[in-house]
Protein backbone atom coordinates (compact mmCIF):
# COMPACT_ATOMS: atom_id res chain seq x y z
CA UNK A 1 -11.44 20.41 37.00
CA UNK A 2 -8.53 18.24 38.61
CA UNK A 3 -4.82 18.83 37.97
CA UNK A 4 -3.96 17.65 34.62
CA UNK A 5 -1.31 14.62 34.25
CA UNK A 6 1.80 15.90 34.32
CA UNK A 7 4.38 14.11 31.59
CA UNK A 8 7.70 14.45 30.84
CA UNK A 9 9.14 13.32 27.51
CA UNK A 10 13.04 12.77 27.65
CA UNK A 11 14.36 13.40 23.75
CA UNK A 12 13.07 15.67 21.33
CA UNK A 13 13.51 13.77 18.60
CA UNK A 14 10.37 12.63 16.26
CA UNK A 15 9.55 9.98 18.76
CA UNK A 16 9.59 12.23 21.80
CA UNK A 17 7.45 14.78 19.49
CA UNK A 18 4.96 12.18 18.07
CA UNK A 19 4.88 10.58 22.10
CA UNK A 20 3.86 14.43 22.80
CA UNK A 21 1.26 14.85 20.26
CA UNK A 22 -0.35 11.98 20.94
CA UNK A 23 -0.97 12.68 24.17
CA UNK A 24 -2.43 16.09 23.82
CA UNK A 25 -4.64 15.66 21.08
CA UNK A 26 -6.37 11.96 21.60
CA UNK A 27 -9.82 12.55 22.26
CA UNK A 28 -11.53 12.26 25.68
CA UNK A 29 -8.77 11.56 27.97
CA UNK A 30 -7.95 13.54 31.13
CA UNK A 31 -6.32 16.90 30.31
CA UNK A 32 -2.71 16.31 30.12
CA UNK A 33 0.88 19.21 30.24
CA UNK A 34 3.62 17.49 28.64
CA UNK A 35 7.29 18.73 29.13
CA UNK A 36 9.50 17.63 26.16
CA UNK A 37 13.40 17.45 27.85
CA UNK A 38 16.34 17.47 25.82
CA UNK A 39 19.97 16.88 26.76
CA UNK A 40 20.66 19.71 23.55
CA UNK A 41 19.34 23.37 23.55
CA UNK A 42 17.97 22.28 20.55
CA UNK A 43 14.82 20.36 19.90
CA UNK A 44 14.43 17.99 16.66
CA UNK A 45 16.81 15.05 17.57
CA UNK A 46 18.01 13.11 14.29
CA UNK A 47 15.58 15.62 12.26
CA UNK A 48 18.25 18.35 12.79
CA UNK A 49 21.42 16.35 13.18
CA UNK A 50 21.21 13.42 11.52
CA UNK A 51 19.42 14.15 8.32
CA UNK A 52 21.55 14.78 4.84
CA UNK A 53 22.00 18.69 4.25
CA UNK A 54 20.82 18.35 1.20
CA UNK A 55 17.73 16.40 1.60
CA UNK A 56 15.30 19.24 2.60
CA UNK A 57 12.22 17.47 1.97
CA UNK A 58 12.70 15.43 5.14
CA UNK A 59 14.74 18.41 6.97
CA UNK A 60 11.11 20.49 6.39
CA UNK A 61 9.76 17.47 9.14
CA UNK A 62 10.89 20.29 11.31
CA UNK A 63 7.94 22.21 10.61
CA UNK A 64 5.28 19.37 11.58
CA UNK A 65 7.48 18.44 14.57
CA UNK A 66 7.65 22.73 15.43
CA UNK A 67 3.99 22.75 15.22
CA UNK A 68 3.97 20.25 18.24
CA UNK A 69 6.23 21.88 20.33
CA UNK A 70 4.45 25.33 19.96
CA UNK A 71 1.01 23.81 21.80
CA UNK A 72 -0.36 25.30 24.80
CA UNK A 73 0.11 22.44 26.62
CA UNK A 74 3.58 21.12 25.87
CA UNK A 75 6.58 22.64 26.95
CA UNK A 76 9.87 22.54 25.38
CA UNK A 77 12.98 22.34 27.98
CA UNK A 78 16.40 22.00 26.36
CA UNK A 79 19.22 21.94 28.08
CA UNK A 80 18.59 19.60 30.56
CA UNK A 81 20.59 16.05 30.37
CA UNK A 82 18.85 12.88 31.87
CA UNK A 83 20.17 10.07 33.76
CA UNK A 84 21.41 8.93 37.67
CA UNK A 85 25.66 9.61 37.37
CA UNK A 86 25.23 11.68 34.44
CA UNK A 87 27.15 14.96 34.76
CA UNK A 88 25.16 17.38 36.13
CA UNK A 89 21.87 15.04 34.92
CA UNK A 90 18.56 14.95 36.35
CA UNK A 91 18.05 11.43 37.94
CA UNK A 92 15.17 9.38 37.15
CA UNK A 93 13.79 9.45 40.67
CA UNK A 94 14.26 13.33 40.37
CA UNK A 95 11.96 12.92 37.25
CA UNK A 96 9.22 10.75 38.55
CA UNK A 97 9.15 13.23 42.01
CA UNK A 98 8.44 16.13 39.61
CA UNK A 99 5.72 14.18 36.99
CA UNK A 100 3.20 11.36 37.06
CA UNK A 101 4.90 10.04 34.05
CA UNK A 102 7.79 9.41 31.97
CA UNK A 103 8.25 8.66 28.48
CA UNK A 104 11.78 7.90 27.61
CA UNK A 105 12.72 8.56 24.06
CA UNK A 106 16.39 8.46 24.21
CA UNK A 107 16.98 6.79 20.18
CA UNK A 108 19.74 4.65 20.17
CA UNK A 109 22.73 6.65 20.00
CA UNK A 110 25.55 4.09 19.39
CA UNK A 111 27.16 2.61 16.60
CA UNK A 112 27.94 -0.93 15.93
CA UNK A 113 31.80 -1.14 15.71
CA UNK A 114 33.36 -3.94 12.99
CA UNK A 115 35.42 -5.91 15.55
CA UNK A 116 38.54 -5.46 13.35
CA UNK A 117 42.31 -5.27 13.53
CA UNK A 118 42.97 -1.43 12.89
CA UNK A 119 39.45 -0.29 13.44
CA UNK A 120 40.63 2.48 15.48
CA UNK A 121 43.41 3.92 13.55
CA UNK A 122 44.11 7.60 12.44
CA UNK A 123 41.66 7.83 9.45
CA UNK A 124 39.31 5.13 10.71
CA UNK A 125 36.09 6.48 12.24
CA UNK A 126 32.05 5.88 12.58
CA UNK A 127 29.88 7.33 10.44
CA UNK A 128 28.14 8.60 13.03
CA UNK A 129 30.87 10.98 13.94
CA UNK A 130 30.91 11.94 10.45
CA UNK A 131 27.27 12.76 10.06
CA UNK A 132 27.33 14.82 13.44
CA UNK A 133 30.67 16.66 12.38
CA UNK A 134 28.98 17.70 8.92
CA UNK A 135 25.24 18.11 11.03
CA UNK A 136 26.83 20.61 13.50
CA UNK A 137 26.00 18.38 16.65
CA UNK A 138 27.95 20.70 19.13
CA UNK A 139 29.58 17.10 20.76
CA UNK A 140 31.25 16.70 17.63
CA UNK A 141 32.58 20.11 17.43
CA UNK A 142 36.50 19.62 18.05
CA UNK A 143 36.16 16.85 15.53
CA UNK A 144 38.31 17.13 12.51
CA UNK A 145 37.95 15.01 9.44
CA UNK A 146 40.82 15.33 6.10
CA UNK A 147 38.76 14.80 3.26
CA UNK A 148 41.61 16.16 0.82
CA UNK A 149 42.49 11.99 0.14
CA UNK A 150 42.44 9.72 -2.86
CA UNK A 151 40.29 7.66 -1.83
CA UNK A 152 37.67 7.01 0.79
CA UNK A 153 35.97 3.52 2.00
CA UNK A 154 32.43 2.85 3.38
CA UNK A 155 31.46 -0.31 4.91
CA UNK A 156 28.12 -0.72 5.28
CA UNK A 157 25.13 -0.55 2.38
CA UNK A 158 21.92 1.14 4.26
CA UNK A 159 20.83 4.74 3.87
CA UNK A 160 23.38 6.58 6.28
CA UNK A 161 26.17 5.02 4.11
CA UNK A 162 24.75 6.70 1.14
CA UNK A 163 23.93 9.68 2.73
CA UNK A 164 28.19 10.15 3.72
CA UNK A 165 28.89 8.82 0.51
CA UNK A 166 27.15 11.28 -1.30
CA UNK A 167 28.49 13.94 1.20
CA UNK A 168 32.58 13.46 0.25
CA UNK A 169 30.93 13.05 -3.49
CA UNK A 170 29.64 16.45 -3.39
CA UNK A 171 31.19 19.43 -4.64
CA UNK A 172 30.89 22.61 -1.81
CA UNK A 173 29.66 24.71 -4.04
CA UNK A 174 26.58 22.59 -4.35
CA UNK A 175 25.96 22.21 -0.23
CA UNK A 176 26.49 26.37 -0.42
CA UNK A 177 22.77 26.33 0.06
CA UNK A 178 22.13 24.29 3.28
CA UNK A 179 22.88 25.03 6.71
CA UNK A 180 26.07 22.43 6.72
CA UNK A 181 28.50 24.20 8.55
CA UNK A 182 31.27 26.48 7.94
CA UNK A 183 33.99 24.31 9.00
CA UNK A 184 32.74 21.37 7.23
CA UNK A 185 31.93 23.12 3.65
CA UNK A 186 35.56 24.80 3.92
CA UNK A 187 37.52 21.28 4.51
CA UNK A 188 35.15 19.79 1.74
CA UNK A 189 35.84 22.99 -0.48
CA UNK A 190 39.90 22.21 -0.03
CA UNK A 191 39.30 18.89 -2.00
CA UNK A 192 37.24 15.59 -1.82
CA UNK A 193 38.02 12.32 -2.20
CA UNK A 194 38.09 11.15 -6.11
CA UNK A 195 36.88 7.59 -5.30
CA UNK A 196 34.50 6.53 -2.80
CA UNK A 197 34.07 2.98 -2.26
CA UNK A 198 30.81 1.81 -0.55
CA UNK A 199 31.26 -1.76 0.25
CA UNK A 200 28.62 -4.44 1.72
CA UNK A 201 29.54 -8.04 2.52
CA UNK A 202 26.05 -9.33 1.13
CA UNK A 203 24.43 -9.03 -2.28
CA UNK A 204 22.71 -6.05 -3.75
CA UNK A 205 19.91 -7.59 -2.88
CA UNK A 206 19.89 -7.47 0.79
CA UNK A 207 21.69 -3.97 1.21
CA UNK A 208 19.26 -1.86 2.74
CA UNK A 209 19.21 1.78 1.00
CA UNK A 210 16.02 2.83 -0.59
CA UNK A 211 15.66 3.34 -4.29
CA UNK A 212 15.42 7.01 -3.68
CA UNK A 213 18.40 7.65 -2.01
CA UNK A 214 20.57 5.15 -4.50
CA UNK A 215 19.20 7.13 -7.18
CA UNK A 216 20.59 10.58 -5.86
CA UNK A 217 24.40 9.21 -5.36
CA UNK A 218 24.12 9.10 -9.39
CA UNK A 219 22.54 12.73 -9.71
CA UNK A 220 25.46 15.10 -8.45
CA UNK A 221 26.74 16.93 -11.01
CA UNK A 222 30.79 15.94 -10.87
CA UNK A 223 30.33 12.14 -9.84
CA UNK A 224 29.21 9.12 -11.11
CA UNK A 225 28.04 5.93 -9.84
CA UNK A 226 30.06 2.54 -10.53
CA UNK A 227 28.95 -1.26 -10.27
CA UNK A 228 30.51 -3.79 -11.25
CA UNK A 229 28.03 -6.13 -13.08
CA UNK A 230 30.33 -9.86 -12.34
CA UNK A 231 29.39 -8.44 -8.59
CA UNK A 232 25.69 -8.38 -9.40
CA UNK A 233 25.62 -11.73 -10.61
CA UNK A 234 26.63 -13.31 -7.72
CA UNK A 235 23.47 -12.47 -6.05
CA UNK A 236 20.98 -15.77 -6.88
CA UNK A 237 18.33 -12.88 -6.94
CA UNK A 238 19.64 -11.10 -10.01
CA UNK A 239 18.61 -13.76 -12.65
CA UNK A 240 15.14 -13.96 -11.05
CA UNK A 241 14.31 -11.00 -9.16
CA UNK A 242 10.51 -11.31 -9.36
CA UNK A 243 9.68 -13.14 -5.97
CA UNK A 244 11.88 -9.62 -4.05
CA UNK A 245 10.26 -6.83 -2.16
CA UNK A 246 9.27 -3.65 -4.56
CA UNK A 247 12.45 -2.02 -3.06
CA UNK A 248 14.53 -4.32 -3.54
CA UNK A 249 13.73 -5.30 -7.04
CA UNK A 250 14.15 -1.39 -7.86
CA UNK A 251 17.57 -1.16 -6.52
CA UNK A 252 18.72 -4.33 -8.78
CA UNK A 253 17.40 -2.40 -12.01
CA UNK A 254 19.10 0.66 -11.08
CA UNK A 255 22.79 -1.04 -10.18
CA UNK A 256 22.29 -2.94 -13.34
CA UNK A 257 21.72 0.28 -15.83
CA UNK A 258 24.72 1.50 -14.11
CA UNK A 259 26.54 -1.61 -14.55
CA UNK A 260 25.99 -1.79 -18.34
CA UNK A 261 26.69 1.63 -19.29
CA UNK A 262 29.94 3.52 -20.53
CA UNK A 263 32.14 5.47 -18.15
CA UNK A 264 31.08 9.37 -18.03
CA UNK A 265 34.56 10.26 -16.81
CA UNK A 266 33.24 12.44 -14.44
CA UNK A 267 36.03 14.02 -11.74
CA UNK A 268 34.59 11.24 -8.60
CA UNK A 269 33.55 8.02 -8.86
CA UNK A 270 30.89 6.47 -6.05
CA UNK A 271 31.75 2.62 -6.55
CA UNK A 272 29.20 0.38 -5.25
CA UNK A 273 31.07 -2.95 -3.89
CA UNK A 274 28.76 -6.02 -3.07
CA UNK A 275 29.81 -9.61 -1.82
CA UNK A 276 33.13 -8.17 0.48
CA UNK A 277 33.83 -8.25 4.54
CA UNK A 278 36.17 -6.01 5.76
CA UNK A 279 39.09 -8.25 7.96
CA UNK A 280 41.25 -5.49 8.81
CA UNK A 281 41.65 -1.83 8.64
CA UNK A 282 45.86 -1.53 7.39
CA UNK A 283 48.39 1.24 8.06
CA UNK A 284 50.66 3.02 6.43
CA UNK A 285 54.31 3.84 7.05
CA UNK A 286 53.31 6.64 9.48
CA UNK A 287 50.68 4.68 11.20
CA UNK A 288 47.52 5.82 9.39
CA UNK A 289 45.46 4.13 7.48
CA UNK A 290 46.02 3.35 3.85
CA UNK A 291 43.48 0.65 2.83
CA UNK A 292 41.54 -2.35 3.84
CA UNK A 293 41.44 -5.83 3.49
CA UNK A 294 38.25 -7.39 2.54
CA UNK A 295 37.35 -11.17 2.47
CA UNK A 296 35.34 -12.03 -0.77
CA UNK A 297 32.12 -13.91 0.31
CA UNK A 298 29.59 -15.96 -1.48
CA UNK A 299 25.83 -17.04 -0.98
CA UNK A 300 25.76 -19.86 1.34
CA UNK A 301 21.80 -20.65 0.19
CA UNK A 302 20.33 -19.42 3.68
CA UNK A 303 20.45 -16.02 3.00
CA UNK A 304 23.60 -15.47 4.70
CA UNK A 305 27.23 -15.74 3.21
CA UNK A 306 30.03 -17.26 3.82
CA UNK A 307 33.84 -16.46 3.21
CA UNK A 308 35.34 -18.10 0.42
CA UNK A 309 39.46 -17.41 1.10
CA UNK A 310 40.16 -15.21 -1.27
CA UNK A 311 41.04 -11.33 -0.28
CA UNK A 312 41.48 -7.87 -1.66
CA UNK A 313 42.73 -4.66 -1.13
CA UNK A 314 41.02 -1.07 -1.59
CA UNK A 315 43.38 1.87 -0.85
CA UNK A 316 41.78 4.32 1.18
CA UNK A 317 43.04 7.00 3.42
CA UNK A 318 39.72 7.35 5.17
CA UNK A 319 37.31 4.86 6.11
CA UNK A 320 33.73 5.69 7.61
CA UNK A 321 31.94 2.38 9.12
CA UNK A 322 28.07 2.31 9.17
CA UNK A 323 26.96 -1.35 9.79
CA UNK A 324 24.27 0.12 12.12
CA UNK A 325 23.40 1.97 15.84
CA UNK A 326 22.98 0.27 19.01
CA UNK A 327 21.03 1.55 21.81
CA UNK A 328 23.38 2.64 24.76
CA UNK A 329 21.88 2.24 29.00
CA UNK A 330 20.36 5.32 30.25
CA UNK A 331 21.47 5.49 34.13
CA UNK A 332 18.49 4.46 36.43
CA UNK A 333 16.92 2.73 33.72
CA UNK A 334 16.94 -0.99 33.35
CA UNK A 335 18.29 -2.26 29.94
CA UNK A 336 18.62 -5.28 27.91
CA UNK A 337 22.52 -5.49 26.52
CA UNK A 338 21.54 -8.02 23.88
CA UNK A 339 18.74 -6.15 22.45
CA UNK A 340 20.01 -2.92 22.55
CA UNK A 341 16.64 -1.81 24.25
CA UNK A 342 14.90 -1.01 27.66
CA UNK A 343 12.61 -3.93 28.49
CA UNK A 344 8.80 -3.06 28.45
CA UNK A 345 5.71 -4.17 27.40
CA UNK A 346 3.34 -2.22 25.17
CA UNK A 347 5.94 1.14 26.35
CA UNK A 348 5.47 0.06 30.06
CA UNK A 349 9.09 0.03 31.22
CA UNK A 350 9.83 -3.70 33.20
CA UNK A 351 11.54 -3.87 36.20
CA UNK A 352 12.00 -6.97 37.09
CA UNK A 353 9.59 -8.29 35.15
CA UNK A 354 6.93 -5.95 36.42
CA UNK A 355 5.43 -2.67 34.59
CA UNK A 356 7.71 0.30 36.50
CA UNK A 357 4.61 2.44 37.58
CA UNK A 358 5.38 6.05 35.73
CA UNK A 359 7.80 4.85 33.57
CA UNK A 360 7.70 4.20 29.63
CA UNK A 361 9.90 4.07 26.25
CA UNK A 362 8.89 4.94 22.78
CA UNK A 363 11.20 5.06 19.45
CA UNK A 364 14.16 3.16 19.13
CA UNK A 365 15.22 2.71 22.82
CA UNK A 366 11.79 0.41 22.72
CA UNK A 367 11.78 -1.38 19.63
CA UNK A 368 16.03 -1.11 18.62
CA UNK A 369 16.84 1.11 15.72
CA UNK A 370 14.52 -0.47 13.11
CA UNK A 371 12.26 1.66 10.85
CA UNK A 372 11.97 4.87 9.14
CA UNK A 373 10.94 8.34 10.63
CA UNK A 374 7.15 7.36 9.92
CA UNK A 375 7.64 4.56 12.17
CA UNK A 376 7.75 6.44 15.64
CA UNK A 377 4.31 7.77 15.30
CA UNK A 378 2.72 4.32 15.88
CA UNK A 379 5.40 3.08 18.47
CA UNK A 380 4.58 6.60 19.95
CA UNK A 381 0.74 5.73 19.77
CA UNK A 382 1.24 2.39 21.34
CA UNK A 383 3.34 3.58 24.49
CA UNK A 384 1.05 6.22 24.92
CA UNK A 385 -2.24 4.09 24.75
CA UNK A 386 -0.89 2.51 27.36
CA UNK A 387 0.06 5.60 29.69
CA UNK A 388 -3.21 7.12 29.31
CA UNK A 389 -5.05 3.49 30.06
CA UNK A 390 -2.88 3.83 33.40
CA UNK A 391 -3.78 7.40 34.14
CA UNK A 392 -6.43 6.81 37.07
CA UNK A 393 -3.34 5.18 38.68
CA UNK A 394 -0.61 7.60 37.75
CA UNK A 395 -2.76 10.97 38.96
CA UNK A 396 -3.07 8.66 42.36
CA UNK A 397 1.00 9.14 42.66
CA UNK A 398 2.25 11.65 44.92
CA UNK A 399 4.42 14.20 43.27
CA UNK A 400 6.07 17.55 43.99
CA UNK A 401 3.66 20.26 43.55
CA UNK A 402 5.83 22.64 42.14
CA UNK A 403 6.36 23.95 38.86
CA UNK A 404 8.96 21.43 36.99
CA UNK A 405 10.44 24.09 35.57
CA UNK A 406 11.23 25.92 38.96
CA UNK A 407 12.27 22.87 40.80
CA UNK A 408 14.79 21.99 37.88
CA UNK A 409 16.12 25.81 38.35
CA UNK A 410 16.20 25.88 41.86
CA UNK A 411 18.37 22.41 41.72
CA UNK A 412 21.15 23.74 39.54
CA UNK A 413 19.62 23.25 36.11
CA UNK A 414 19.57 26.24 33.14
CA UNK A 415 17.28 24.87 30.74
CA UNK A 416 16.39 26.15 27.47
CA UNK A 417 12.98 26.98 26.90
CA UNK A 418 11.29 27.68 23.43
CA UNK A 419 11.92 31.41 23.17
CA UNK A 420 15.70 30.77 23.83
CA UNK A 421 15.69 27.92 20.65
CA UNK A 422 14.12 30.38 18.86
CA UNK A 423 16.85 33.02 19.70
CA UNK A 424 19.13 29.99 18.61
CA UNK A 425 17.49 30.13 14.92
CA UNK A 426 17.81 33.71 14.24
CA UNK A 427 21.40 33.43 15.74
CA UNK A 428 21.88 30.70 12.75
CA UNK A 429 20.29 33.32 10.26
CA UNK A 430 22.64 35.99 11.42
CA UNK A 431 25.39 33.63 11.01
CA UNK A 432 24.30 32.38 7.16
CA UNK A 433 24.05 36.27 6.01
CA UNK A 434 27.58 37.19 7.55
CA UNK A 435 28.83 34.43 5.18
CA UNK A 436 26.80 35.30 2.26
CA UNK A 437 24.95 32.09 2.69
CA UNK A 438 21.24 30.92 3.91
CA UNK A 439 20.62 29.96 7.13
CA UNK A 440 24.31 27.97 8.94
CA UNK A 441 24.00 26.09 11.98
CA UNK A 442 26.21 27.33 15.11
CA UNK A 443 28.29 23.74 15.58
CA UNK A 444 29.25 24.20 19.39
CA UNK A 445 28.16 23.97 23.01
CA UNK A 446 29.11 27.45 23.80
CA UNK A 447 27.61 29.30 20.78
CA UNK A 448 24.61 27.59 21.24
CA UNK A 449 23.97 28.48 24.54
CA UNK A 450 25.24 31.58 24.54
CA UNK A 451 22.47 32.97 21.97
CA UNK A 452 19.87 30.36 23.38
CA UNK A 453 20.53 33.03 26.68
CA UNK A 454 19.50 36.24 24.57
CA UNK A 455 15.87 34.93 25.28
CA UNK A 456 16.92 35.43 29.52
């Protein structure tokens, strides 16, 4: 038998996993060693740091996307940052020397910002920092969020919104449990926020949570879920909500039970706000922020809105945008700015205009950040139909004939192989049962790698 096809995946995330298992386990195809790279010394991408602490279901996606990595033929390197002018990153010509493909699985890792007087002052941040701060991502470790506050705002009405609203909701005792970690459960232990405002500037509708989720900010034991029903009947759907997706018409029914009820006088409140756009974040005497001003908008009969002149106030001391991710350029890769994306065709990566020979995208950094986790295994499919339709041509490139793993080492590189992740978990177990609690995640660059070195 010939060499096999040598492929590196860049992002360990489930695209990068499902681009990986596709490729070692479709039928009659030319024998193929995949190397899954990750900037982190930890595999799982937005499985592990992105996903609620509290929602284990999808958190146990780790064991499908474990059962991948442990193949005979995938390897997983951590450690090991990608890109041309990244700090001590392995270029993309370094990559394509080393492997007759590339699949670039990078997600889209920024978030849309509001474009808003005061967006950036003390108290005003993304949710994504908020999710990785509570996640443990070891870039957000020398983050620090005051949750001790009256009141909180988020703008934005899709699942990640929920998922931080239901976060500051919680009481610590109840997140105990998970693997959030210490720092986080010990700021939310010193006191949470007795409102939370969630705010979209469409109609219920349109707002983008699943039914599931919505459900769950109503289920925590010491908060309760708000509407206001004159808000609900703005929305030319809730008369007639018969001709709107499943989804959709489920969310209606459940804001309207909670609109009709009694107050439970429960200790927090999550208010649901529909029908406002935020126009400015405002400070307070000491320059923080103490509320913001919303514009109240109306249907405008296209299924947009428009803003009708009249504004309001909500008091908060922390506000958390989430109005959506953007995908950012990956050095040596081409990228559309508009789109968010790397341009390609079918996963082929386009240079101008022309398939890139060796280089593809799956997941978001293809198709923009669109799509549940489910989603990446047929984008994965796709891109990787395509690579293996190319392979007569890809085995004709010349590459190094070393081991990828040596050559990164002998260039400067220390990455992480499986053995030192799994030194990382029991690290994380050690950690849980010195604070009498399950397994807690080590939140920073230099714990991380410092047990990921146990394995040598």
């Amino acid at each position: 038998m010939g060499d096999p096809l040598r492929v590196a995946v860049v992002g360990s995330g489930p695209s990068g996993v499902y681009t990986a298992q596709a490729l070692v386990e479709r039928q009659g195809t030319p024998d193929v060693a995949v190397d899954v790279l990750d900037r982190l010394p930890c595999p799982y991408g937005l499985v592990r740091y992105g996903v609620a602490p509290d929602h284990e279901k999808i958190k146990s996606l780790q064991d499908t996307l474990r059962r991948v990595l442990e193949h005979p033929r995938v390897r997983f390197l951590g450690n090991v940052p990608v890109g041309r002018n990244v700090p001590g990153g392995v270029g993309t010509e370094e990559l394509l020397s080393l492997y007759h493909a590339v699949v670039y699985c990078v997600g889209a890792a920024a978030d849309r910002r509001l474009g808003i007087p005061g967006e950036d002052l003390p108290g005003s941040f993304s949710a994504t920092d908020f999710v990785s701060w509570y996640s443990a991502h070891p870039d957000a470790a020398a983050y620090r969020f005051a949750l001790g506050v009256r009141s909180a705002v988020v703008i934005g009405v899709g699942n990640v919104a929920v998922d931080v609203a239901r976060f500051l909701a919680h009481d610590a005792d109840e997140l105990r449990g998970t693997d959030v970690p210490q720092a986080a459960l010990d700021t939310l232990a010193a006191g949470s926020p007795a409102d939370v405002h969630v705010v979209g500037r469409r109609g219920p509708s349109q707002a983008k949570f699943t039914t599931k989720e919505l459900r769950e900010l109503d289920a925590l034991p010491d908060a309760e879920a708000v509407v206001r029903r004159e808000e609900l009947e703005l929305d030319p759907a809730y008369g007639a909500p018969e001709a709107l997706p499943a989804v959709a018409r489920r969310n209606l029914g459940v804001l309207d039970g909670w609109a009709r009820r009694e107050p439970r006088g429960r200790a927090r409140r999550v208010r649901l706000r529909f029908f406002l756009r935020p126009v400015e974040v405002l400070a307070g005497r000491e320059g923080a922020v103490r509320a913001v001003r919303f514009e109240r908008t109306a249907p405008d009969g296209r299924g947009g809105v428009t803003g009708t002149g009249r504004y309001e106030e909500i008091p908060a001391e922390l506000v958390l945008r989430s109005v959506g991710y953007r995908g950012v350029p990956l050095p040596g890769l081409p990228f559309d700015r508009t789109a968010g994306t790397v341009p390609h065709e079918a996963g082929r990566v386009l240079r101008a205009g022309a398939p890139s020979p060796g280089e593809y995208v799956a997941g978001w950094i293809k198709r923009g950040p669109t799509g549940v986790i489910g989603t990446n295994r047929s984008c994965a499919k796709e891109t990787v139909r395509s690579l293996l339709e190319d392979a007569g041509a890809l085995l004709g490139r010349r590459i190094s004939g070393a081991d990828p793993l040596r050559a990164l080492r002998a260039s400067g590189h220390e990455p992480v192989g499986w053995h030192g992740w799994l030194d990382i978990e029991r690290a994380e177990t050690e950690l849980g049962r010195s604070l009498r609690r399950e397994r807690v995640k080590i939140p920073d660059w230099e714990g991380l790698l410092a047990a990921a070195r146990r394995a040598g």
